[in-house]
C-alpha atoms as a PDB file:
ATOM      1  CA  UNK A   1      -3.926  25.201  19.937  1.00  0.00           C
ATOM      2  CA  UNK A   2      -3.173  27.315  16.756  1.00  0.00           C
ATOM      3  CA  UNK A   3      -6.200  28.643  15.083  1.00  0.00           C
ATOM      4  CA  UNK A   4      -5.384  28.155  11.536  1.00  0.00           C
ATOM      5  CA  UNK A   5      -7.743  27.063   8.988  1.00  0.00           C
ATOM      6  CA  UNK A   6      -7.906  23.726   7.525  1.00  0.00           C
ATOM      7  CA  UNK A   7      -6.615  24.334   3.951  1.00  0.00           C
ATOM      8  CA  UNK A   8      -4.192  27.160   5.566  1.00  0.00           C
ATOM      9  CA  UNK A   9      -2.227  24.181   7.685  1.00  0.00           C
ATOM     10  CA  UNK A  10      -3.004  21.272   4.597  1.00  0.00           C
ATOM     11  CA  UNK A  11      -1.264  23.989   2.520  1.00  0.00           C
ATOM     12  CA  UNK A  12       1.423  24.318   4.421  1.00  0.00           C
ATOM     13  CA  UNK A  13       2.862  20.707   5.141  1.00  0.00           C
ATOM     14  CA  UNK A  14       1.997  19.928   1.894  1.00  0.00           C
ATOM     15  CA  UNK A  15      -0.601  17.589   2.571  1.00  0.00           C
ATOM     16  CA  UNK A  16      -3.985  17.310   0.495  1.00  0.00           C
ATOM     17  CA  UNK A  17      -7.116  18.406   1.921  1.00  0.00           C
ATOM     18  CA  UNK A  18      -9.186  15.365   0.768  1.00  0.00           C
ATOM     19  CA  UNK A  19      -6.841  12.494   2.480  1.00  0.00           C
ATOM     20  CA  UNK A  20      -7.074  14.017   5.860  1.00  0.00           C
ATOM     21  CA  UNK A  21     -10.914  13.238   5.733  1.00  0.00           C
ATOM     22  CA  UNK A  22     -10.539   9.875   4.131  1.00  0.00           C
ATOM     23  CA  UNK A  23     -11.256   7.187   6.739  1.00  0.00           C
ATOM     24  CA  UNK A  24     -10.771   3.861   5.003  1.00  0.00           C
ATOM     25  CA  UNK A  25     -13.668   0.725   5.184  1.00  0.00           C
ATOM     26  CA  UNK A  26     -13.139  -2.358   6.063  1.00  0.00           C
ATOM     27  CA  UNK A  27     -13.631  -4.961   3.178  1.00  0.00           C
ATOM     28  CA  UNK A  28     -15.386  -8.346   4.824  1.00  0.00           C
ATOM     29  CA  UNK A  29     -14.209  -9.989   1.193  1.00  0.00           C
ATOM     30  CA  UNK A  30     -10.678  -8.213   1.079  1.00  0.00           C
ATOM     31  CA  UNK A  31     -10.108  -9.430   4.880  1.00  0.00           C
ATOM     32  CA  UNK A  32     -11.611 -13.251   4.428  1.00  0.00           C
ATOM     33  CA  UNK A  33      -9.302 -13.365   1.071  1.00  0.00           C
ATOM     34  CA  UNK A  34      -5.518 -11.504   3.065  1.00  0.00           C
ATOM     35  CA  UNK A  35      -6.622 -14.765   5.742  1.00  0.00           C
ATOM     36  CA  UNK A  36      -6.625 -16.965   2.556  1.00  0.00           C
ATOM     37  CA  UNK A  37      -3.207 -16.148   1.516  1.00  0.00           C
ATOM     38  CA  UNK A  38      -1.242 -15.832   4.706  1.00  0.00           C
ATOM     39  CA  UNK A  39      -2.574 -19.618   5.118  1.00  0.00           C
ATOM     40  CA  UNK A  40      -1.564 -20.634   1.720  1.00  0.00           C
ATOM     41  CA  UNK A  41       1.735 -18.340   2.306  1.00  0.00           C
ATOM     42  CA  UNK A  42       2.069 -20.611   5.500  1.00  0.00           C
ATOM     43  CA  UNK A  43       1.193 -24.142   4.525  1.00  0.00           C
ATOM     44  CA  UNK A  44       3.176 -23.617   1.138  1.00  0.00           C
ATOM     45  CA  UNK A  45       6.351 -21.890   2.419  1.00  0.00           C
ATOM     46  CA  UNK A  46       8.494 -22.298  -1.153  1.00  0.00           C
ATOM     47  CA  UNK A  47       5.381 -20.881  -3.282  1.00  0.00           C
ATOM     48  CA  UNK A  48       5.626 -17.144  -4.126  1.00  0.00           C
ATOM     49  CA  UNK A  49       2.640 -15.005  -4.964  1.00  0.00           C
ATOM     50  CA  UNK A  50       2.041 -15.894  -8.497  1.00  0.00           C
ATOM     51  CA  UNK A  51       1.806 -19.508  -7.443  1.00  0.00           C
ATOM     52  CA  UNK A  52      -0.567 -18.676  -4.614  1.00  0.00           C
ATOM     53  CA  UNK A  53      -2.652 -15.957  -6.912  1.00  0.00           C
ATOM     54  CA  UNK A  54      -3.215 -19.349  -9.219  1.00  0.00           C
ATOM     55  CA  UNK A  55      -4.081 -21.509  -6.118  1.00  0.00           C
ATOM     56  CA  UNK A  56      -6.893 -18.762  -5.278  1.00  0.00           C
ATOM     57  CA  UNK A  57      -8.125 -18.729  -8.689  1.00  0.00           C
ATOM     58  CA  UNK A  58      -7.984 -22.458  -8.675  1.00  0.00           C
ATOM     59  CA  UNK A  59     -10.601 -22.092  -5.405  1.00  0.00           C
ATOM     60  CA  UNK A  60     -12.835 -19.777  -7.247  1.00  0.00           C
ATOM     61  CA  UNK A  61     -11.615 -16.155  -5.923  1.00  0.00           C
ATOM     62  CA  UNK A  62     -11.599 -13.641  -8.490  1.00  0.00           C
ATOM     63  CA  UNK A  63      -8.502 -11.932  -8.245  1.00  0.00           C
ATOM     64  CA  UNK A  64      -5.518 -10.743  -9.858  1.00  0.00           C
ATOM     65  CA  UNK A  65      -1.589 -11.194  -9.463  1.00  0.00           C
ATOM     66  CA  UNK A  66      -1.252  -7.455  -8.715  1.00  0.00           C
ATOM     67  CA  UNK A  67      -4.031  -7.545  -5.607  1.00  0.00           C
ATOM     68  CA  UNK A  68      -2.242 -10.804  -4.614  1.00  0.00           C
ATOM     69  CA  UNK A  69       1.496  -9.214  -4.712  1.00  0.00           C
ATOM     70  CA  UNK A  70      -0.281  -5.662  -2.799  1.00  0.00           C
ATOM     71  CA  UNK A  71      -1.485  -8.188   0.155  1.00  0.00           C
ATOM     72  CA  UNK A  72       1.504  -9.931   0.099  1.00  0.00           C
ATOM     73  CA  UNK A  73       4.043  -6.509   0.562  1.00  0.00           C
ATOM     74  CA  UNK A  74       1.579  -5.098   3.632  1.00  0.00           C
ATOM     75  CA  UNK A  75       1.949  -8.633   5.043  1.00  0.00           C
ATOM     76  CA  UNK A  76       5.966  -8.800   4.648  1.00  0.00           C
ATOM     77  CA  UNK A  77       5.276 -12.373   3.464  1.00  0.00           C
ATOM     78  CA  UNK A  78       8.515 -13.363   1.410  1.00  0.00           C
ATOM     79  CA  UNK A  79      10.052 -16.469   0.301  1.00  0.00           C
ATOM     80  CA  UNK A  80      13.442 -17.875   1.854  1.00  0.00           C
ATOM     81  CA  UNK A  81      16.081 -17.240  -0.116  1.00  0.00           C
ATOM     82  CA  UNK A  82      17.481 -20.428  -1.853  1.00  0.00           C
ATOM     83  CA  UNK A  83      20.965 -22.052  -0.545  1.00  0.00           C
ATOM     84  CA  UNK A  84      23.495 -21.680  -3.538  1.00  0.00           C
ATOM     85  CA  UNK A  85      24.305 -24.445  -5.826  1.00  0.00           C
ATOM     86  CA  UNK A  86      27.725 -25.774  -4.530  1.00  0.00           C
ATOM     87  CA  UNK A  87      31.140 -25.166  -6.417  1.00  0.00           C
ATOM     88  CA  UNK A  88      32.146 -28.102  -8.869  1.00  0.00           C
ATOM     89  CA  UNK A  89      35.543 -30.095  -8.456  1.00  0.00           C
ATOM     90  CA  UNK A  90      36.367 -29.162 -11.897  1.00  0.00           C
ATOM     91  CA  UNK A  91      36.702 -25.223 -10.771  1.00  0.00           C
ATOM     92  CA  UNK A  92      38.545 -25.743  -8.270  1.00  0.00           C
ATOM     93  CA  UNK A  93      42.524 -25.111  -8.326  1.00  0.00           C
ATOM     94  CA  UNK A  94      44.427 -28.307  -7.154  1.00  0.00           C
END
């Protein structure tokens, strides 16, 4: 074990002093409301997070497209990509 003091060894990976103390709360609200959107994300696979942050708000959460898109990037919740529209006859050659 090196003996180096604390802002000695922050200071020297470069790290801040203050986020190696942070330990981080759990939110009862935040957690009921990421469970709210991975069903929504489920049941409505097609929807993407601005149609889901209106759902919510249609429910009576109070929350915001940003919080919404935040929960939905941890989760890696995306939509599926949509098929592409097929060629017409009239670009075709022969």
């Amino acid at each position: 074990m090196l003996h180096v003091s604390e802002p000695k060894a922050c200071r020297a990976i470069g790290q801040i002093r203050s986020s190696s103390w942070y330990v981080p709360w759990p939110d009862p609200v935040r957690e009921r409301l990421r469970g709210r959107i991975i069903a929504l994300a489920k049941e409505y696979g097609r929807y993407g997070y601005r149609t889901v942050t209106d759902m919510l708000r249609f429910e009576g959460w109070d929350v915001g497209k940003d919080c919404v898109d935040t929960i939905w990037w941890q989760e890696g919740l995306n939509m599926p990509t949509k098929q592409p529209k097929r060629a017409r006859l009239w670009r075709a050659d022969g």
